[in-house]
C-alpha atoms as a PDB file:
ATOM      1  CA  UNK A   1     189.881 -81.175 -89.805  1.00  0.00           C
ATOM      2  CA  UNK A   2     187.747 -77.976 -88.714  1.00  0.00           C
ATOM      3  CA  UNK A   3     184.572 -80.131 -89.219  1.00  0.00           C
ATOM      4  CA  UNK A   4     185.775 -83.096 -87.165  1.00  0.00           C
ATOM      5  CA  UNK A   5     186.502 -80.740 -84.466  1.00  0.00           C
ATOM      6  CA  UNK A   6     183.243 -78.828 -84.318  1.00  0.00           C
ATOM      7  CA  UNK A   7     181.717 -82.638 -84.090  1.00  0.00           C
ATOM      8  CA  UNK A   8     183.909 -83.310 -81.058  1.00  0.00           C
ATOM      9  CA  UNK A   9     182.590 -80.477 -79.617  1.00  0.00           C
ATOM     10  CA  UNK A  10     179.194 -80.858 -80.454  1.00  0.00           C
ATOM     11  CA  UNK A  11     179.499 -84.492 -79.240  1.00  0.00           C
ATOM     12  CA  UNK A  12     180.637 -83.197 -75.877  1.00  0.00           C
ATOM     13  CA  UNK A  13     178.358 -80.798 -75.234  1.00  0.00           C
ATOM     14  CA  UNK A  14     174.917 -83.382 -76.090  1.00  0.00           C
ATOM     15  CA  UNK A  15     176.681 -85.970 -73.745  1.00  0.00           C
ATOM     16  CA  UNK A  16     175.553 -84.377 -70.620  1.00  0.00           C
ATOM     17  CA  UNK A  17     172.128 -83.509 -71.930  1.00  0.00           C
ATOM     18  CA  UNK A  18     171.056 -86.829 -73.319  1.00  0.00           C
ATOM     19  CA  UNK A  19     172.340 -88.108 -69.445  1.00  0.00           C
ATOM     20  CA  UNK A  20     170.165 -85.846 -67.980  1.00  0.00           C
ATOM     21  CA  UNK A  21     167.330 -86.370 -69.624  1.00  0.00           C
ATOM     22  CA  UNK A  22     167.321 -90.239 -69.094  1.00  0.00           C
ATOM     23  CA  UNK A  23     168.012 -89.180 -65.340  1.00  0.00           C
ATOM     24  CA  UNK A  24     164.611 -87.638 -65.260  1.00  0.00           C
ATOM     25  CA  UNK A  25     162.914 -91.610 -65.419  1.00  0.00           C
ATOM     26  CA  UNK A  26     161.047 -91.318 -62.188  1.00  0.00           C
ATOM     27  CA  UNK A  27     160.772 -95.058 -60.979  1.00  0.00           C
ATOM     28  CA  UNK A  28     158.794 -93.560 -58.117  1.00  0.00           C
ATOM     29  CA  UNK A  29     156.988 -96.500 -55.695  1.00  0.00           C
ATOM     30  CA  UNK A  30     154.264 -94.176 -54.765  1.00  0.00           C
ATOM     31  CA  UNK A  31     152.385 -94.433 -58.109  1.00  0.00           C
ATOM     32  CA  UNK A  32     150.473 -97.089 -59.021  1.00  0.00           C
ATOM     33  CA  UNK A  33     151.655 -97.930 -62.060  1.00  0.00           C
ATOM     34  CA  UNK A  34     155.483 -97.649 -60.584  1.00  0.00           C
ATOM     35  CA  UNK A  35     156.798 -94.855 -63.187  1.00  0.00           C
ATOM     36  CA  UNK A  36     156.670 -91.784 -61.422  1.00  0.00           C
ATOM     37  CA  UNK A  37     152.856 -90.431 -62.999  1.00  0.00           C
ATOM     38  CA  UNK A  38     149.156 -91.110 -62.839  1.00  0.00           C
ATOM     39  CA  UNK A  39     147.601 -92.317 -59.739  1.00  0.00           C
ATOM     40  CA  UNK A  40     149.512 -92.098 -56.524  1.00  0.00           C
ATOM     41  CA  UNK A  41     148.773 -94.797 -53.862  1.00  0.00           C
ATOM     42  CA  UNK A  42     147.047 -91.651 -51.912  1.00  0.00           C
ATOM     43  CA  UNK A  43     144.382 -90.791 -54.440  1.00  0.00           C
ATOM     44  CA  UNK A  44     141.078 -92.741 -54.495  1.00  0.00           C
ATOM     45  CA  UNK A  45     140.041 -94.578 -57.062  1.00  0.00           C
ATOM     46  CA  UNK A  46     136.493 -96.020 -56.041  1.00  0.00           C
ATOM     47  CA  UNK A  47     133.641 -94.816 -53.428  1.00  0.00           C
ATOM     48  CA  UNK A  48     131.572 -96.943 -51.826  1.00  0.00           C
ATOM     49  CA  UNK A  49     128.299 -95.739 -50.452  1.00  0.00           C
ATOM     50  CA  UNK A  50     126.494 -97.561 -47.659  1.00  0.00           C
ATOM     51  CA  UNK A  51     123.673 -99.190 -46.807  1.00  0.00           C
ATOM     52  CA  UNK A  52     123.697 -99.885 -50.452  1.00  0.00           C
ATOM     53  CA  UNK A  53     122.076-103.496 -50.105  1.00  0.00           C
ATOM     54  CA  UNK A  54     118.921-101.978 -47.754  1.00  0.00           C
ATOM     55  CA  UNK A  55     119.262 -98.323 -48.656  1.00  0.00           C
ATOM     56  CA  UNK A  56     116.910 -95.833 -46.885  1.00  0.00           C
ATOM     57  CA  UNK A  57     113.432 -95.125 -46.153  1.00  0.00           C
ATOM     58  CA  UNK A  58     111.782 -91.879 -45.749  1.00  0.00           C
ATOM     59  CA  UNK A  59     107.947 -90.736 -45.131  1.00  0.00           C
ATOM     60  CA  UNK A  60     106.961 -87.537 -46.618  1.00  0.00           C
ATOM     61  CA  UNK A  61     108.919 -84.599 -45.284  1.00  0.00           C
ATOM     62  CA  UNK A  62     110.996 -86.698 -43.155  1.00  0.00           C
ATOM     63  CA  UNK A  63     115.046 -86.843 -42.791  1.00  0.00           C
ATOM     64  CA  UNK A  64     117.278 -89.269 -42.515  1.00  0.00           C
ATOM     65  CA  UNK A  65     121.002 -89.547 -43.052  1.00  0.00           C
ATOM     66  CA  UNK A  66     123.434 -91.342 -45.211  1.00  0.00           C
ATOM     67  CA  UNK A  67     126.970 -93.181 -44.261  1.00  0.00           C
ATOM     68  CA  UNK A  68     129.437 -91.749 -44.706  1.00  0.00           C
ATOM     69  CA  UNK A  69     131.025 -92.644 -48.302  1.00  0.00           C
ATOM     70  CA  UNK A  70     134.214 -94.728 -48.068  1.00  0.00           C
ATOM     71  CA  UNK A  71     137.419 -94.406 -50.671  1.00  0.00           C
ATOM     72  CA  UNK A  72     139.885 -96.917 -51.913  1.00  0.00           C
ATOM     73  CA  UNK A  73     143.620 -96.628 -53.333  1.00  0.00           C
ATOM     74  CA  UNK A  74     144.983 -98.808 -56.216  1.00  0.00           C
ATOM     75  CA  UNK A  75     146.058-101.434 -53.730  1.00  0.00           C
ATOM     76  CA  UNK A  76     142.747-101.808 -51.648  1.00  0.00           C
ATOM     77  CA  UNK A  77     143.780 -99.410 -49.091  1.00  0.00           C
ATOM     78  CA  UNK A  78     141.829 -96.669 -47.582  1.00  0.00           C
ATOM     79  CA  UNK A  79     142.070 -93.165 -49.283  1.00  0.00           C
ATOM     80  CA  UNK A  80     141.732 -89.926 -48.168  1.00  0.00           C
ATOM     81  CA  UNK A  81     139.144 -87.661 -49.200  1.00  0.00           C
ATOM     82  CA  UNK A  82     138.665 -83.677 -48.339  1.00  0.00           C
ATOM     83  CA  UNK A  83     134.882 -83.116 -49.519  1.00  0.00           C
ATOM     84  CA  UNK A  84     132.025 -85.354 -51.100  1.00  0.00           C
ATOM     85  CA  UNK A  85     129.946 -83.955 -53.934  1.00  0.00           C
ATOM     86  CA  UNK A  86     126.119 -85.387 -53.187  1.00  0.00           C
ATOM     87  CA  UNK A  87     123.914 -86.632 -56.039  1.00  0.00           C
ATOM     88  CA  UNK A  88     120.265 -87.537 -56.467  1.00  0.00           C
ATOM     89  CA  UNK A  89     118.312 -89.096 -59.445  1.00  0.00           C
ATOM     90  CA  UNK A  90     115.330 -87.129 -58.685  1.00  0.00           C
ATOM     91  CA  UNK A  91     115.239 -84.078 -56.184  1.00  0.00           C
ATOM     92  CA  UNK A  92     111.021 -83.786 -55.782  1.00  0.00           C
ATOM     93  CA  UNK A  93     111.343 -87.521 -54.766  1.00  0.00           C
ATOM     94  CA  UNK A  94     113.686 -87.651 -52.372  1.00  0.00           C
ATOM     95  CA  UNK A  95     116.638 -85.070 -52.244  1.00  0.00           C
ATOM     96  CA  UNK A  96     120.351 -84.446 -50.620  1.00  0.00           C
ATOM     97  CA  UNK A  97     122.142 -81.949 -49.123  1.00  0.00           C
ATOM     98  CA  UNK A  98     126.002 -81.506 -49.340  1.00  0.00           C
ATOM     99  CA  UNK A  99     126.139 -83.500 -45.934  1.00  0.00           C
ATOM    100  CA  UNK A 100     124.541 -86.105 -47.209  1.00  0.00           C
ATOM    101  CA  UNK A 101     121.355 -85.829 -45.134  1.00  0.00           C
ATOM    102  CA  UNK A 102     118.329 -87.200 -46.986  1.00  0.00           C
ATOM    103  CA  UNK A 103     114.631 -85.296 -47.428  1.00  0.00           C
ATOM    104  CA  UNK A 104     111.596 -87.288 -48.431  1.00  0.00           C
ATOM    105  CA  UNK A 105     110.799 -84.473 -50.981  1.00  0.00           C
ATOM    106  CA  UNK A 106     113.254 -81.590 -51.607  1.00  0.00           C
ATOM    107  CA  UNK A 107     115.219 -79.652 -49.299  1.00  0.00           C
ATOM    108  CA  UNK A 108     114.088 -75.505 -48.984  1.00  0.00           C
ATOM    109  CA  UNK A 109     117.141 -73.549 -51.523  1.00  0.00           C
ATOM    110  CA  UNK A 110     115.880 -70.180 -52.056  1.00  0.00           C
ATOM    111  CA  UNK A 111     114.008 -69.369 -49.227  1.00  0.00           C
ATOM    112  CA  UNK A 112     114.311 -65.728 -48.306  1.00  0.00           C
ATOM    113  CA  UNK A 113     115.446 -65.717 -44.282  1.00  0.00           C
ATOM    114  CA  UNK A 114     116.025 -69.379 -44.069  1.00  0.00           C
ATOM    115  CA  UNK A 115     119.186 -70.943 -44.764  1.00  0.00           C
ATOM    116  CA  UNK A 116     119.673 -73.673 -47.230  1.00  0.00           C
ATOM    117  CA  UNK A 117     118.926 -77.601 -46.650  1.00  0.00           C
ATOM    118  CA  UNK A 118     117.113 -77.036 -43.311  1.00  0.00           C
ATOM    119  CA  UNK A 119     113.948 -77.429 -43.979  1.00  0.00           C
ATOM    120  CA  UNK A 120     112.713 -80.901 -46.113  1.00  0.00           C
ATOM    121  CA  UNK A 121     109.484 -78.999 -48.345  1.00  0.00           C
ATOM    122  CA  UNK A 122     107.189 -82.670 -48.750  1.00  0.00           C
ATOM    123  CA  UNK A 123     106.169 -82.882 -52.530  1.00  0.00           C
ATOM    124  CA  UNK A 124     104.411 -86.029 -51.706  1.00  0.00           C
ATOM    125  CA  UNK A 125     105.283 -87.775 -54.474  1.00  0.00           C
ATOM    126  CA  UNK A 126     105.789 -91.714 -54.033  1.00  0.00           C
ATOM    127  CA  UNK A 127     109.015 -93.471 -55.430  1.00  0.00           C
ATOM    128  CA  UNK A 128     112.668 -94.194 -55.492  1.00  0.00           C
ATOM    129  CA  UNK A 129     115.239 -92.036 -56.194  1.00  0.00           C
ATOM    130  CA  UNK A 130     118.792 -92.721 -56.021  1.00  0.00           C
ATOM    131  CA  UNK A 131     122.074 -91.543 -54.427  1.00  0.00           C
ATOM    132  CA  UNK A 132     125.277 -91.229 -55.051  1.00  0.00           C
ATOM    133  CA  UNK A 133     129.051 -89.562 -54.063  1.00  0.00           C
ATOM    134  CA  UNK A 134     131.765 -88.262 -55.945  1.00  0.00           C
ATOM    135  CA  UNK A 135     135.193 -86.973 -55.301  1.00  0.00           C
ATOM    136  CA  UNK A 136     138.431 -86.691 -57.515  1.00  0.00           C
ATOM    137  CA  UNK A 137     136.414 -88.124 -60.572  1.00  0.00           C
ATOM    138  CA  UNK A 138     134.899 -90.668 -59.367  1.00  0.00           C
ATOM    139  CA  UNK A 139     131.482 -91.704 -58.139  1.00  0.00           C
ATOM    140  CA  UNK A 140     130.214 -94.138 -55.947  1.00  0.00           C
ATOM    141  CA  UNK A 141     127.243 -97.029 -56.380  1.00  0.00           C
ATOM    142  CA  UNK A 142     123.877 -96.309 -56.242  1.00  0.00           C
ATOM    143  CA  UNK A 143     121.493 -96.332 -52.883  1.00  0.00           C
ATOM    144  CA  UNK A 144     118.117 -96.322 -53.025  1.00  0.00           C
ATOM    145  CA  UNK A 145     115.750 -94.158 -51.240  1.00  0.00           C
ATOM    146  CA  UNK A 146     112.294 -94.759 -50.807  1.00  0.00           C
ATOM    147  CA  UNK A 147     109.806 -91.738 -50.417  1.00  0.00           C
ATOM    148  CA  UNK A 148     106.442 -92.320 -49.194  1.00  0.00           C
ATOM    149  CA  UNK A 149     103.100 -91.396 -47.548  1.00  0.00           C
ATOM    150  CA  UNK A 150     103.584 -91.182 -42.844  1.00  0.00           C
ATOM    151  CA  UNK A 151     103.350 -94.479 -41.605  1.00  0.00           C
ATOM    152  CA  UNK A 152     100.218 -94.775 -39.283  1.00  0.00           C
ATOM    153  CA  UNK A 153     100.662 -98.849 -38.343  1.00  0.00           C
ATOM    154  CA  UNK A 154     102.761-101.196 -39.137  1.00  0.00           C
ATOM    155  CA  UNK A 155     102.725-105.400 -39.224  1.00  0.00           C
ATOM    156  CA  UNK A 156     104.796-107.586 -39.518  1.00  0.00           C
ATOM    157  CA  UNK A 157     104.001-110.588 -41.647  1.00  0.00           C
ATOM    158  CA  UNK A 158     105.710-114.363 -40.509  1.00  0.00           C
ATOM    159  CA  UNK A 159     106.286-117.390 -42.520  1.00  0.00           C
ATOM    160  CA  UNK A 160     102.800-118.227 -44.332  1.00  0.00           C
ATOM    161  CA  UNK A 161     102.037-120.777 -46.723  1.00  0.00           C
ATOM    162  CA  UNK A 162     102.537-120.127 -50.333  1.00  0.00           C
ATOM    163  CA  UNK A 163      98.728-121.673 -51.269  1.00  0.00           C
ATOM    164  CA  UNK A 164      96.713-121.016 -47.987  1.00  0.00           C
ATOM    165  CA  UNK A 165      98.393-117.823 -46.955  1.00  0.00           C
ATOM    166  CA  UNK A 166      98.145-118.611 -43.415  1.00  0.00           C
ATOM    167  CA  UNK A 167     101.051-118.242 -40.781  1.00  0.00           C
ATOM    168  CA  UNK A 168     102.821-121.820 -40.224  1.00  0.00           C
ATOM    169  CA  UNK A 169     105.897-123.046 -38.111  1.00  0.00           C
ATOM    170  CA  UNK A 170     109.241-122.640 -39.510  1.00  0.00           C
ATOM    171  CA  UNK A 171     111.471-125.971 -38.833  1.00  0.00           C
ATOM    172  CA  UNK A 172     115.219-125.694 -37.681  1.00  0.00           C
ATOM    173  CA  UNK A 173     116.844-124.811 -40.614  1.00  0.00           C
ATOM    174  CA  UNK A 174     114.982-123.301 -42.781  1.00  0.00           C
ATOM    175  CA  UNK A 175     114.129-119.953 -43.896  1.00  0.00           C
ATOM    176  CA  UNK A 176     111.018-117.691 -44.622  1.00  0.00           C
ATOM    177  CA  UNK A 177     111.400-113.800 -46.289  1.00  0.00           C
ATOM    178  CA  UNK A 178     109.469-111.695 -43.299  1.00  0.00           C
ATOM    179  CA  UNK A 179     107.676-108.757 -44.749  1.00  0.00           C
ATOM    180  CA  UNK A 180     104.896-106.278 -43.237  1.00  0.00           C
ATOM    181  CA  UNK A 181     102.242-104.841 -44.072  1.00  0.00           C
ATOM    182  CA  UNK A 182     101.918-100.808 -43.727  1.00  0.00           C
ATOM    183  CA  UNK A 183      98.579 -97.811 -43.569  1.00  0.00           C
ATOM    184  CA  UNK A 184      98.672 -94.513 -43.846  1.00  0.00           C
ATOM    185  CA  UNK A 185      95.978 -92.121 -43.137  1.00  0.00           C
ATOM    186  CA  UNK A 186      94.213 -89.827 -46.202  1.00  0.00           C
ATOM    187  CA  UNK A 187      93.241 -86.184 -45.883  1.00  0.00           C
ATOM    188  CA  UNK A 188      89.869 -87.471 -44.314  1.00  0.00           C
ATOM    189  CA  UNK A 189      91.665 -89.187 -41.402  1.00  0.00           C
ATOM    190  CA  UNK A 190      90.891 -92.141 -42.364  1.00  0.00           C
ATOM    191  CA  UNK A 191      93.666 -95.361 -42.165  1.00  0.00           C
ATOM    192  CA  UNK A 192      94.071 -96.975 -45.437  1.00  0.00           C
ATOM    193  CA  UNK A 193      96.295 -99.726 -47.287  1.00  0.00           C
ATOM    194  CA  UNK A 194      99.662 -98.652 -48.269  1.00  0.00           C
ATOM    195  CA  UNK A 195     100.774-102.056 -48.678  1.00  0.00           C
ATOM    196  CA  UNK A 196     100.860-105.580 -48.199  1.00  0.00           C
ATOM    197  CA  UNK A 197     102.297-108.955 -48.998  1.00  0.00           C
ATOM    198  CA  UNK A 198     101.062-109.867 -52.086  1.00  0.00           C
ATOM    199  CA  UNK A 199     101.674-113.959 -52.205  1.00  0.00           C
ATOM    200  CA  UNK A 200     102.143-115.269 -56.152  1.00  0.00           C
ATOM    201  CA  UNK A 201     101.935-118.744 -56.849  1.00  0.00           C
ATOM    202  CA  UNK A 202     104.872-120.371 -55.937  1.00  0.00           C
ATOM    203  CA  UNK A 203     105.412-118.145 -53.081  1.00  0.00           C
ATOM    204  CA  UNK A 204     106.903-115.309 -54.198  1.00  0.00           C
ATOM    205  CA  UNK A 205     105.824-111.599 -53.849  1.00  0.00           C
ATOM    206  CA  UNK A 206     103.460-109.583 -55.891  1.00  0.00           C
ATOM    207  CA  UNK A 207     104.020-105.877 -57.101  1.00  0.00           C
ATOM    208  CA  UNK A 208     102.452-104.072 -53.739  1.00  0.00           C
ATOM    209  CA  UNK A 209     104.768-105.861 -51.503  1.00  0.00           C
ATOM    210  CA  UNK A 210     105.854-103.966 -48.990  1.00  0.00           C
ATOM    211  CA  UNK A 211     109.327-104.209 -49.612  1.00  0.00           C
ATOM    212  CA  UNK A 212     108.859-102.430 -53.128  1.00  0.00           C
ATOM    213  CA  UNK A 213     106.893 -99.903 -52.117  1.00  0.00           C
ATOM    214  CA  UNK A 214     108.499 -98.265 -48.248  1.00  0.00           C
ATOM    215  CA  UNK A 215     111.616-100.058 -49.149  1.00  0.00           C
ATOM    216  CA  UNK A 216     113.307-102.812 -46.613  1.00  0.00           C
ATOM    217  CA  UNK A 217     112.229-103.191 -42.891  1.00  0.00           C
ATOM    218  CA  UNK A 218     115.017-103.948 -40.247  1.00  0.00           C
ATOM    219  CA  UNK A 219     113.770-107.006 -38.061  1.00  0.00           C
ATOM    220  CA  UNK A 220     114.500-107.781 -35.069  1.00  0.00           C
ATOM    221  CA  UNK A 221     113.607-110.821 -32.759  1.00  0.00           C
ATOM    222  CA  UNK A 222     113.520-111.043 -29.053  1.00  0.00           C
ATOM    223  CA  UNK A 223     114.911-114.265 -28.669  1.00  0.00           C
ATOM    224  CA  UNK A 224     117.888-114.549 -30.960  1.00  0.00           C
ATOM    225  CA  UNK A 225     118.828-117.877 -30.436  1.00  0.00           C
ATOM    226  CA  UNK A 226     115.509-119.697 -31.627  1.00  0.00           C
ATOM    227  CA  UNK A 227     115.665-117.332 -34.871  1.00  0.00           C
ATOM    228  CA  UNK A 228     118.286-115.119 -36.652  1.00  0.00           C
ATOM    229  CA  UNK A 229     117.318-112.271 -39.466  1.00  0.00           C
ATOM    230  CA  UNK A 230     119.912-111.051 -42.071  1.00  0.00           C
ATOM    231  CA  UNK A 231     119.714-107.507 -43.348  1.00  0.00           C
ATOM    232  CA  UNK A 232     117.163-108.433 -46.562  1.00  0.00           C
ATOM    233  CA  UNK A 233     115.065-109.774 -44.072  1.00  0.00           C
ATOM    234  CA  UNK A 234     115.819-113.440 -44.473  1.00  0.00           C
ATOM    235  CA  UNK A 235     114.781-115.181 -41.354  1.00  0.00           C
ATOM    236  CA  UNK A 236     116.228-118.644 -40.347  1.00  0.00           C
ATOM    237  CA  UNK A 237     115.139-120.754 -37.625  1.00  0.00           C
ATOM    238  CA  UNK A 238     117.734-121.867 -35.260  1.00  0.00           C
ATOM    239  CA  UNK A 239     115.891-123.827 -32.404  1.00  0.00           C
ATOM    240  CA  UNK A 240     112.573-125.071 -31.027  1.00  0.00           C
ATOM    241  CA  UNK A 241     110.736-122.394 -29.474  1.00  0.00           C
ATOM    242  CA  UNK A 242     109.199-119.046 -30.856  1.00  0.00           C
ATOM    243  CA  UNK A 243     109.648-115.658 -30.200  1.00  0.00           C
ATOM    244  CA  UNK A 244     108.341-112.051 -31.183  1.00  0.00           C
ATOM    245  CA  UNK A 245     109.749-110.444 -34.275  1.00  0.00           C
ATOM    246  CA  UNK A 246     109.595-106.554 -34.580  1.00  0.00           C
ATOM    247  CA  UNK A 247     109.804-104.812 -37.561  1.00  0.00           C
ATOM    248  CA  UNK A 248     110.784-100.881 -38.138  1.00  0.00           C
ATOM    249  CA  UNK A 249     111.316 -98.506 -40.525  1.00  0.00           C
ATOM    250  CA  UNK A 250     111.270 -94.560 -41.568  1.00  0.00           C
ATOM    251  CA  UNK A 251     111.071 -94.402 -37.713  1.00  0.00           C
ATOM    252  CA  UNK A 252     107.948 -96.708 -37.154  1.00  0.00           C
ATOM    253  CA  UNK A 253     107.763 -99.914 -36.006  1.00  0.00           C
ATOM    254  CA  UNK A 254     105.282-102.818 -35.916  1.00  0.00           C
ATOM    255  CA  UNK A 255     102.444-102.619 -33.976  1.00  0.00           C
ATOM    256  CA  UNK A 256     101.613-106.190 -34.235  1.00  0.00           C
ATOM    257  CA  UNK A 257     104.854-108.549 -34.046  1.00  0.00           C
ATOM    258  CA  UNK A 258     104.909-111.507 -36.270  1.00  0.00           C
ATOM    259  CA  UNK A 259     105.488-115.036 -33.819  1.00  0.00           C
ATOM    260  CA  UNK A 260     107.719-117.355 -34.991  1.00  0.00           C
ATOM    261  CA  UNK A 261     107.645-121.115 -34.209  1.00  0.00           C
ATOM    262  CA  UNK A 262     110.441-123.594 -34.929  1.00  0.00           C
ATOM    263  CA  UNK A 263     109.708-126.916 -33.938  1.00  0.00           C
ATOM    264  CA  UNK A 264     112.092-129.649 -34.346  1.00  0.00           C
ATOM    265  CA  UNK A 265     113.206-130.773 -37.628  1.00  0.00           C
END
């Protein structure tokens, strides 16, 4: 009898625990996954970093700036995020500071009476090196930035033939990759090559093209309704006429504007 009372007892006094613990079940609808741990809908879960199809161009010792990085939630929705941390595949190509402004060579650290990341130190080394953001343990894609010798002139190069190489109409309809050709100046003073359209059999672009080497020019026509230009640099002709592309980049632009005809198809 004494032990089936201390059981009663017992039995009472685990009721209210056991109901207290299955009370604790937080079916909470601000997680992601619905059950009250993990991700909240507030935390980010990918960064994207922009312009990650162009990315950026910078001549030695010159600055430029990235966009700022956006975040996602587990449903596609825009997340909040305090600080970015600023990344860079290679600092003595092209470097970033926690701002996310870019140097074409690396930004000054340890100089004594100069703060940090205000002055961009050219190493003058040619390349691409590649950025990225992170935040809350994640880290964004990858964007390109091209480090290379001062632009001294700049062409733009039109639809050409793939055999002849020589400029020819584009019809209504149809479209041409634009690309430029680009010189820099040596330590004598003198203008040299830096790059150029390199035509391959079958039309398509060599190693030194342009685009490879300074990175991807942003074109822009005067008369937009004979010829329209996406951001790789795809031109499509839209109506007879022609019209004066321009082409710029690392804050130079073409000296010589490629002319683009588009005669009836």
């Amino acid at each position: 009898m004494q032990r089936f009372l201390t059981f009663v007892v017992l039995s009472l006094l685990t009721v209210p625990v056991g109901l207290s613990i299955q009370g604790c079940a937080n079916k909470n609808a601000n997680y992601c996954n619905g059950s009250g741990y993990g991700y909240s809908k507030t935390q980010p879960v990918s960064i994207a970093l922009q312009p990650q199809t162009t990315g950026l161009s910078v001549a030695f010792s010159q600055t430029s700036q990235l966009q700022a990085p956006t975040a996602e939630n587990c449903t596609g929705g825009s997340a909040s995020v305090g600080t970015y941390t600023y990344g860079t595949t290679d600092r003595t190509i092209a470097d970033v500071s926690p701002s996310g402004a870019i140097c074409g060579g690396s930004w000054n650290l340890h100089t004594p009476a100069v703060a940090a990341y205000t002055t961009c130190v050219p190493t003058n080394k040619t390349g691409i090196a590649y950025m990225t953001a992170s935040a809350a343990g994640f880290t964004s894609n990858q964007v390109a930035v091209y480090s290379h010798p001062p632009i001294t002139s700049l062409a733009v190069s039109g639809p050409t033939n793939s055999t002849t190489g020589q400029p020819e109409c584009l019809s209504q309809g149809l479209t041409s990759q634009l690309d430029a050709t680009a010189y820099t100046t040596n330590s004598a003073g003198q203008q040299v090559l830096l790059c150029s359209p390199s035509i391959l059999p079958g039309g398509s672009y060599g190693p030194n093209d342009c685009n490879n080497v300074i990175g991807h020019l942003t074109y822009s026509p005067a008369s937009a309704g004979i010829v329209t230009i996406d951001q790789n640099g795809v031109a499509t002709a839209q109506a007879p006429g022609s019209t004066l592309i321009t082409g710029t980049i690392a804050q130079t632009s073409s000296n010589a504007p490629a002319k683009i005809s588009a005669p009836p198809s």
